[in-house]
Protein backbone atom coordinates (compact mmCIF):
# COMPACT_ATOMS: atom_id res chain seq x y z
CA UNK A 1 43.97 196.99 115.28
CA UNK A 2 43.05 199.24 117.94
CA UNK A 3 44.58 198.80 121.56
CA UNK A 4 41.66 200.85 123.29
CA UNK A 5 38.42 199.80 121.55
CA UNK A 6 36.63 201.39 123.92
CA UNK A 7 32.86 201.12 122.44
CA UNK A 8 34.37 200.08 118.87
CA UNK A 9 33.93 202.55 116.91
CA UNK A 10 37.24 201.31 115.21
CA UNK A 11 35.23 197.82 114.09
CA UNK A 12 32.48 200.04 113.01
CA UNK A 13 34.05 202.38 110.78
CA UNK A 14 35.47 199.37 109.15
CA UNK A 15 32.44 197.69 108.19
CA UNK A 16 31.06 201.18 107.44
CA UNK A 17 33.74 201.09 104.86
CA UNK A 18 33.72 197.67 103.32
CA UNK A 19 30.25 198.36 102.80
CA UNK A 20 30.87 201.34 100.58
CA UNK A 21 33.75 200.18 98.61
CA UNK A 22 33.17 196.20 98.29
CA UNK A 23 36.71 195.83 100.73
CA UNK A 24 37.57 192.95 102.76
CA UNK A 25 39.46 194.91 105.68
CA UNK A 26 39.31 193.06 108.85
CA UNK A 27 39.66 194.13 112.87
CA UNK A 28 41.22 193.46 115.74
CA UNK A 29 40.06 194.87 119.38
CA UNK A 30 41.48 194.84 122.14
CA UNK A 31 39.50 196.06 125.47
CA UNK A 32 40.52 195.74 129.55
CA UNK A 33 37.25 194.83 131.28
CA UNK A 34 36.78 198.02 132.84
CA UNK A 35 33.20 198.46 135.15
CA UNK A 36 30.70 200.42 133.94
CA UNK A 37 30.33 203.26 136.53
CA UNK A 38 27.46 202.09 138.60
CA UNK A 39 25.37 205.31 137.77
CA UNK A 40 25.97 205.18 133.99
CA UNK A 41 23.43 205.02 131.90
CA UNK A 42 25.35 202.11 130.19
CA UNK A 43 25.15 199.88 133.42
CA UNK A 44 21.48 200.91 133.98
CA UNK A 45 20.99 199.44 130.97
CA UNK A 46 22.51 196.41 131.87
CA UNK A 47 26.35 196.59 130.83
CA UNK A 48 28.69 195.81 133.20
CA UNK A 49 31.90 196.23 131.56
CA UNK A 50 32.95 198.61 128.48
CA UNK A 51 33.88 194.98 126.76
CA UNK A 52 29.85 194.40 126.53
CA UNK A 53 28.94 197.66 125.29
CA UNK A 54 31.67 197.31 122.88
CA UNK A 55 30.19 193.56 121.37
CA UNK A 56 26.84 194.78 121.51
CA UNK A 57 27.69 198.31 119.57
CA UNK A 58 29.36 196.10 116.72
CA UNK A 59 26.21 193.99 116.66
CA UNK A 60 23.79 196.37 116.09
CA UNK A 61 26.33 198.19 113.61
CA UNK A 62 26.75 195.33 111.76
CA UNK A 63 22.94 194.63 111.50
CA UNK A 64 22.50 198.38 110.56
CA UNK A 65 24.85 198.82 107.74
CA UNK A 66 23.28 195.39 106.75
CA UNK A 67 20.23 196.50 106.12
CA UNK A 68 21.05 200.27 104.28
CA UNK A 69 23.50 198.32 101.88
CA UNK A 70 21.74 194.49 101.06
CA UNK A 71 23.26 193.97 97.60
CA UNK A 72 27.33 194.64 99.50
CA UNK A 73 29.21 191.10 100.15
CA UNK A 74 29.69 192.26 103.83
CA UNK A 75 30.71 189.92 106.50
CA UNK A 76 29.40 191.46 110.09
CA UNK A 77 30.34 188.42 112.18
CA UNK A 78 33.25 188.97 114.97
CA UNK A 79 34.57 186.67 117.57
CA UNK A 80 35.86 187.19 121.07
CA UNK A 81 38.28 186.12 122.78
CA UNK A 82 39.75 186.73 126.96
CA UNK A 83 43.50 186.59 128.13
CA UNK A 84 43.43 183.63 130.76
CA UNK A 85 45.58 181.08 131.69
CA UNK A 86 46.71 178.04 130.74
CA UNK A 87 44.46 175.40 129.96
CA UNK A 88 46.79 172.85 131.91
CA UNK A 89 47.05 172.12 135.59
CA UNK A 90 49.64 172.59 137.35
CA UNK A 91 51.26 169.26 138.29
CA UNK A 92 54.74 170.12 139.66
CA UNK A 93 54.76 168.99 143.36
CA UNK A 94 57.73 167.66 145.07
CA UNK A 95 57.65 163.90 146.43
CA UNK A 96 57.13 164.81 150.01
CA UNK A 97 54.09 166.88 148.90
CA UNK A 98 52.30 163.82 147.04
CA UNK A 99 49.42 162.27 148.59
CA UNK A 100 46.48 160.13 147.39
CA UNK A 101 44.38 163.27 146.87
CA UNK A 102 46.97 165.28 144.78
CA UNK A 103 47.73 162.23 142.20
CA UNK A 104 43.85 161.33 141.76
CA UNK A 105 43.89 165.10 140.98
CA UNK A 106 46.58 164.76 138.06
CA UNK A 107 44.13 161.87 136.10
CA UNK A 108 43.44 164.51 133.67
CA UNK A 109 46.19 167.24 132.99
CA UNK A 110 43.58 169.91 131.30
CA UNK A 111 42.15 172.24 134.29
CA UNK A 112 38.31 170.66 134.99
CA UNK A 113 36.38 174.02 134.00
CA UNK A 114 37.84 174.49 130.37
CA UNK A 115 35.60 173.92 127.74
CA UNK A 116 36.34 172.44 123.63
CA UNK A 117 36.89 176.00 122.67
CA UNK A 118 38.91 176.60 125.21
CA UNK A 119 41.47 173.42 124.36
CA UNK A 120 40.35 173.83 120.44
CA UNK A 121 41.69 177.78 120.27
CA UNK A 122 44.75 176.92 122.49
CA UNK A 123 45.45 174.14 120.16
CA UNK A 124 45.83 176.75 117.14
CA UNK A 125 47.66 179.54 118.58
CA UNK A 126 50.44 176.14 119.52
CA UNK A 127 50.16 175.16 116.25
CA UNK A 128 50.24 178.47 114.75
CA UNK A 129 47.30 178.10 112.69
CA UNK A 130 44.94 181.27 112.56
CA UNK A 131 41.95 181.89 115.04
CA UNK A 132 39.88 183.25 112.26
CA UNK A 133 39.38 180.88 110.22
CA UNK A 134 36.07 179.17 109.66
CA UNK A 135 35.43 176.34 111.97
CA UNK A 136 32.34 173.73 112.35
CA UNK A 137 31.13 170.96 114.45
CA UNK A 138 29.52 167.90 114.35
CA UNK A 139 28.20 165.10 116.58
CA UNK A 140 29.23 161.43 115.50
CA UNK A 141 28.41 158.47 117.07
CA UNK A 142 27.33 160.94 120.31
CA UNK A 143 30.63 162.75 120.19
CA UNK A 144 31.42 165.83 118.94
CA UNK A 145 34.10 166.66 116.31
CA UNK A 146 35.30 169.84 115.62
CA UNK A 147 36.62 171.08 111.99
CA UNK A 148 39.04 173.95 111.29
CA UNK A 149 38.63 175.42 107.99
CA UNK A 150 37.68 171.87 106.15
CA UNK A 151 40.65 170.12 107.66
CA UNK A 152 43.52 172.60 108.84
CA UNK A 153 42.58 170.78 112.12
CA UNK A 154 40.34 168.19 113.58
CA UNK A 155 39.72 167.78 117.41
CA UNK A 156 37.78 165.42 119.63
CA UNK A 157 37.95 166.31 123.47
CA UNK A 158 35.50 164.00 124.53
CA UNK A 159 36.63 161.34 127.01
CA UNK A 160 37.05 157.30 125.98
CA UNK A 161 36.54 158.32 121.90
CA UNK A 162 35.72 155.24 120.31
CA UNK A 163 37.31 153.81 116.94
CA UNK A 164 34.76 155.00 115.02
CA UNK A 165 34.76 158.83 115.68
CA UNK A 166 38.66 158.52 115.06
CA UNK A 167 38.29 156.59 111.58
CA UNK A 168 35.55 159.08 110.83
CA UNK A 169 38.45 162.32 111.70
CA UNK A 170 41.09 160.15 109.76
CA UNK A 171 38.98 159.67 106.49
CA UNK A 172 38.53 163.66 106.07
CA UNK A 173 42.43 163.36 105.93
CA UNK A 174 43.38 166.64 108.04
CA UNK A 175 46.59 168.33 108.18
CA UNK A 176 46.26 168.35 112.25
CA UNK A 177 44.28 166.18 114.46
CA UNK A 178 44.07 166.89 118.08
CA UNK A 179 42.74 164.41 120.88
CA UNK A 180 43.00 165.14 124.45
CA UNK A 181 45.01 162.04 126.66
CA UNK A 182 42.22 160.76 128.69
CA UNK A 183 40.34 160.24 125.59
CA UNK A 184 42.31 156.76 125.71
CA UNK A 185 41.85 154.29 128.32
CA UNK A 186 45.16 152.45 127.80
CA UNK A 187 48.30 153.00 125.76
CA UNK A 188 47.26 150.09 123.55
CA UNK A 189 44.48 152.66 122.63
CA UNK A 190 46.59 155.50 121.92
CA UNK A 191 49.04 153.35 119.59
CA UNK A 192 45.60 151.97 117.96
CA UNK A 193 45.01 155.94 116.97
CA UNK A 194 48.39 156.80 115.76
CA UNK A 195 48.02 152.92 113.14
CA UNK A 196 44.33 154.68 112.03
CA UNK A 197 45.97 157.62 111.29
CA UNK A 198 48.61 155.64 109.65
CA UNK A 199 46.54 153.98 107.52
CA UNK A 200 44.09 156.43 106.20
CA UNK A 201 45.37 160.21 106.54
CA UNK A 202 49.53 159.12 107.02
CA UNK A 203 50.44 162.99 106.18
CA UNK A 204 48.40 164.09 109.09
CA UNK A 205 49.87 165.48 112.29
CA UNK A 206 48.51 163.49 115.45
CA UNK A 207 48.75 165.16 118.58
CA UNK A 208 47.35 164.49 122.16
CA UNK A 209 47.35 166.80 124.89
């Protein structure tokens, strides 16, 4: 892990090395979004921030050390993540403040410009379940399902999810399944999802945010 990644020549060292000796060592970086100097060369060429020059030097690292060792088992692929806040509003007011506007507002408790991976990645840092491990997605029925390491956790965010997706998530029998609350119209709908569950995956973890 290195605290000041800078332009990562942490990550790249590391791949350097698992290419040479056939290891599996993994890294963390960690980089404050600091300008590029206006006159640098760096943001001439189009960087903004030392983050960017620091994803884009691990990129063409990776693809390098690719290429001058093709026989090595050598995993180049890196994810990134931002400190932000929380996906949910906030929906503390006192009953003198409430109007009309403020509790339309409240409909949906998840903050209107957060996207799946947004709610998907928050889910598994609640849960505790790691951010590195392999995940998928797939479209069913027109909505799309996302799959954590072959069931460590399956999420819909989707609004009004229909029986079918949710039979479809209950069948692969996941530890964790994840639906966000204005997925269901009614209550009777959310009680429907917890008897799916129930029936078909009755080990799994239902949870709805």
């Amino acid at each position: 892990m290195d605290f000041y990644s800078g332009s990562a020549t942490t990550a790249h060292a590391v791949m350097q090395l698992n290419a040479e000796d056939g290891g599996h060592r993994k890294f963390i970086m960690v980089q404050y979004q600091e300008p590029c100097n206006e006159k640098s060369e760096a943001f001439k060429a189009g960087y903004k921030n030392i983050c960017e020059i620091g994803k884009e030097r691990i990129r063409r690292a990776g693809d390098k050390i690719k290429s001058e060792h093709p026989d090595a088992n050598l995993d180049i692929g890196f994810r990134v993540f931002r400190v932000d806040e929380s996906n949910m509003k906030d929906v503390y007011y006192h009953p003198e403040e409430l109007t009309q506007l403020t509790i339309s507002e409240t409909v949906s408790n998840i903050k209107d410009d957060r996207t799946d991976l947004d709610l998907l990645y928050a889910c598994l840092l609640d849960w505790g379940v790691e951010i590195s491990l392999p995940h998928t997605a797939e479209t069913v029925d027109g909505y799309i399902v996302h799959n954590v390491d072959t069931g460590a956790l399956m999420a819909c965010f989707n609004e009004h999810v229909p029986t079918t997706v949710v039979e479809h998530m209950a069948k692969q029998q996941p530890l964790r399944a994840v639906f966000r609350d204005s997925a269901f119209a009614t209550d009777a709908d959310k009680i429907n999802v917890t008897e799916i569950f129930k029936n078909l995956s009755p080990d799994t973890k239902v949870k709805v945010i």
